[in-house]
C-alpha atoms as a PDB file:
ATOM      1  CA  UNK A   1     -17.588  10.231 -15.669  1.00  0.00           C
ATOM      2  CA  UNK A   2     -18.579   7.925 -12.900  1.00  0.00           C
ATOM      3  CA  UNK A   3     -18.911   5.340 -14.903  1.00  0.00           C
ATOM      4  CA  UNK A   4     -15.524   5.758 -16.663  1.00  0.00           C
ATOM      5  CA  UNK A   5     -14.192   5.520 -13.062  1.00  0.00           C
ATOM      6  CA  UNK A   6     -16.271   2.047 -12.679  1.00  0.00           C
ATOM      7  CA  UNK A   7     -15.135   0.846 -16.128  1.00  0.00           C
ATOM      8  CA  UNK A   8     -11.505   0.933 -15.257  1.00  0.00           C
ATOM      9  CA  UNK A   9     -11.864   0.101 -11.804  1.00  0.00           C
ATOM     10  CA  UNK A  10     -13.452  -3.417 -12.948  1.00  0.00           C
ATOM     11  CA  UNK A  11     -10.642  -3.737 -15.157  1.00  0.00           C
ATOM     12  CA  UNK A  12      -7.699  -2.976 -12.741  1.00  0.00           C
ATOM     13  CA  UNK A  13      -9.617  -5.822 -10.644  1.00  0.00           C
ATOM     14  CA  UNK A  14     -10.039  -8.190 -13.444  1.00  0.00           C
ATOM     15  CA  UNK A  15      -6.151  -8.094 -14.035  1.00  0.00           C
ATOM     16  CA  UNK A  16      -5.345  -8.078 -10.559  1.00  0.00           C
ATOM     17  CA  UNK A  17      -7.229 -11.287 -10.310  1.00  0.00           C
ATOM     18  CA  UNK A  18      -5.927 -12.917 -13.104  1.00  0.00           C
ATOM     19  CA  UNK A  19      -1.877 -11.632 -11.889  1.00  0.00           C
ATOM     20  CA  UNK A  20      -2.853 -13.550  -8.823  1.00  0.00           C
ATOM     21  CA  UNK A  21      -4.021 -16.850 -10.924  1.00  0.00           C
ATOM     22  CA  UNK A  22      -0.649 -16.648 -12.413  1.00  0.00           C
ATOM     23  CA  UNK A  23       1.285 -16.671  -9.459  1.00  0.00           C
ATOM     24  CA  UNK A  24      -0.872 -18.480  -6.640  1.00  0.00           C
ATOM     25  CA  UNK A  25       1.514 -21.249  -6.613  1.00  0.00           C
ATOM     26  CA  UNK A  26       4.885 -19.409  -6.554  1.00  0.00           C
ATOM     27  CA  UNK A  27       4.228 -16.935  -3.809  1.00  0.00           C
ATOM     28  CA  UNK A  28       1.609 -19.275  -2.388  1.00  0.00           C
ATOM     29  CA  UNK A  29      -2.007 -19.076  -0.723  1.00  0.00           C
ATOM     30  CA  UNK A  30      -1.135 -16.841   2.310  1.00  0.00           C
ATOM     31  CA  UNK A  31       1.023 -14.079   1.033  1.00  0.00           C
ATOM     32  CA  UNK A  32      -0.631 -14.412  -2.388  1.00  0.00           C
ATOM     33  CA  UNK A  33      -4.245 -14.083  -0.908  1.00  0.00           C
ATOM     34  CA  UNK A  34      -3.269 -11.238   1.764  1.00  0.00           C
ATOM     35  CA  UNK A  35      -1.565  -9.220  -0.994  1.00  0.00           C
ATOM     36  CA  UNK A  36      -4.930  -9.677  -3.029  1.00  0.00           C
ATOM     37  CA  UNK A  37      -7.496  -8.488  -0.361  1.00  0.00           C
ATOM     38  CA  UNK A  38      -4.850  -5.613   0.743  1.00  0.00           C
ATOM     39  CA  UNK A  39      -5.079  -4.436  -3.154  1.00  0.00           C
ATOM     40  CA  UNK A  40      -8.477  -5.598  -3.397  1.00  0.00           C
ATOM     41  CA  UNK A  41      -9.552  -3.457  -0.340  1.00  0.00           C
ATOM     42  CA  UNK A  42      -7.430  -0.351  -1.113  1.00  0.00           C
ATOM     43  CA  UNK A  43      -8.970  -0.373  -4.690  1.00  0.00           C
ATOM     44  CA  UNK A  44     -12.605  -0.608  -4.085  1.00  0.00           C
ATOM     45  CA  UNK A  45     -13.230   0.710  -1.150  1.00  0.00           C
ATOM     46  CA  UNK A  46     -10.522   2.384   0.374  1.00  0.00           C
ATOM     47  CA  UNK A  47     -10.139   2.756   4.210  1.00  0.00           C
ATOM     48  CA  UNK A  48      -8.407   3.408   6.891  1.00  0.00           C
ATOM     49  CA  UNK A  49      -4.834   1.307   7.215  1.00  0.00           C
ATOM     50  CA  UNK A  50      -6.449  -0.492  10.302  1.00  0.00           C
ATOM     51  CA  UNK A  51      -9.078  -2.150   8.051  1.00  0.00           C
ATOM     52  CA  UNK A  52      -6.818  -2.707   4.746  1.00  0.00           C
ATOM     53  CA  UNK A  53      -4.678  -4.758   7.189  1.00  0.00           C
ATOM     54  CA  UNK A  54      -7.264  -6.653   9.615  1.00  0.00           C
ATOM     55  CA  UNK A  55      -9.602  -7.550   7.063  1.00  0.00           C
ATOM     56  CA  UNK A  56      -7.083  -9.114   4.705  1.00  0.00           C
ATOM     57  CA  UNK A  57      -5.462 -10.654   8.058  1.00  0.00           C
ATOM     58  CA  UNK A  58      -8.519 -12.402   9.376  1.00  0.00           C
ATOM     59  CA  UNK A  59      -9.725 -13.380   5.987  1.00  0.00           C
ATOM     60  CA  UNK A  60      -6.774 -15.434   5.746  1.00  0.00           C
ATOM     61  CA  UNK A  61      -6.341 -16.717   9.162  1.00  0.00           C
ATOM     62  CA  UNK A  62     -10.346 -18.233   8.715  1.00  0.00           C
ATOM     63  CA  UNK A  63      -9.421 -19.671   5.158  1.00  0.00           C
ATOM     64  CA  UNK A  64      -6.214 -21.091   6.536  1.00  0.00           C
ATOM     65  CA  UNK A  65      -8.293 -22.546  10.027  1.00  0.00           C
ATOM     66  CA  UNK A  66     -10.978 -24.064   7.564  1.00  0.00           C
ATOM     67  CA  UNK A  67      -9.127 -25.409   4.899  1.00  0.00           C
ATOM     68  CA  UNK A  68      -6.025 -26.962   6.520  1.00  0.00           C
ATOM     69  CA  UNK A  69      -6.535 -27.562  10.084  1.00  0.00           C
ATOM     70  CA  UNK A  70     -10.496 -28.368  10.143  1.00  0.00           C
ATOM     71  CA  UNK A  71     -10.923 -29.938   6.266  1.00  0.00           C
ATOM     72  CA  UNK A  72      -6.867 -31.537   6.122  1.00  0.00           C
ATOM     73  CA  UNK A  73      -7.136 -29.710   2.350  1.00  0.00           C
ATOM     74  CA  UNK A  74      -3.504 -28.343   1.335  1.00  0.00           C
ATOM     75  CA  UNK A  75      -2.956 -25.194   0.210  1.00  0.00           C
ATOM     76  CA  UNK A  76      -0.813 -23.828  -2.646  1.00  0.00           C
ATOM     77  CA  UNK A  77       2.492 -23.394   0.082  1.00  0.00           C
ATOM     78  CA  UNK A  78       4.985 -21.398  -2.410  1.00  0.00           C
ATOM     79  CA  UNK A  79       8.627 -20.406  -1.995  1.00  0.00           C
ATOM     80  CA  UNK A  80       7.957 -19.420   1.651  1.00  0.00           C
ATOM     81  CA  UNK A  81       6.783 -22.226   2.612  1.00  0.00           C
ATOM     82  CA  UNK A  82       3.836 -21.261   3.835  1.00  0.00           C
END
């Protein structure tokens, strides 16, 4: 039974990942990417709300930091512009 519960756990992750391949560059990195972990985090491992949110949050904020202001790499921005 566990196992089952594994099985389609991996696969509800698998598509989630590959929705958010799909549509990186429409809804762009930061929504896109805080969506993912929110998901990610609720289906996994779930939480409290205080965690689902923060971790996703932070996550984020330290790609963001790294990647644009401390490398100068771009980021997919999508229809937000963000």
């Amino acid at each position: 039974m566990k196992e089952n519960l594994i099985t389609k756990r991996a696969g509800l992750v698998l598509t989630i990942l590959l929705i958010y391949a799909a549509v990186l560059t429409t809804i762009g990195f930061v929504l896109g990417t805080f969506l993912l972990l929110i998901i990610l985090f609720r289906i996994v491992e779930p939480a409290s709300w205080k965690i689902w949110l923060l971790g996703p949050f932070l996550t984020v904020a330290a790609a963001y930091i790294l990647f644009v202001i401390l490398l100068g790499n771009p980021l997919p921005k999508g229809f937000l512009g963000f």
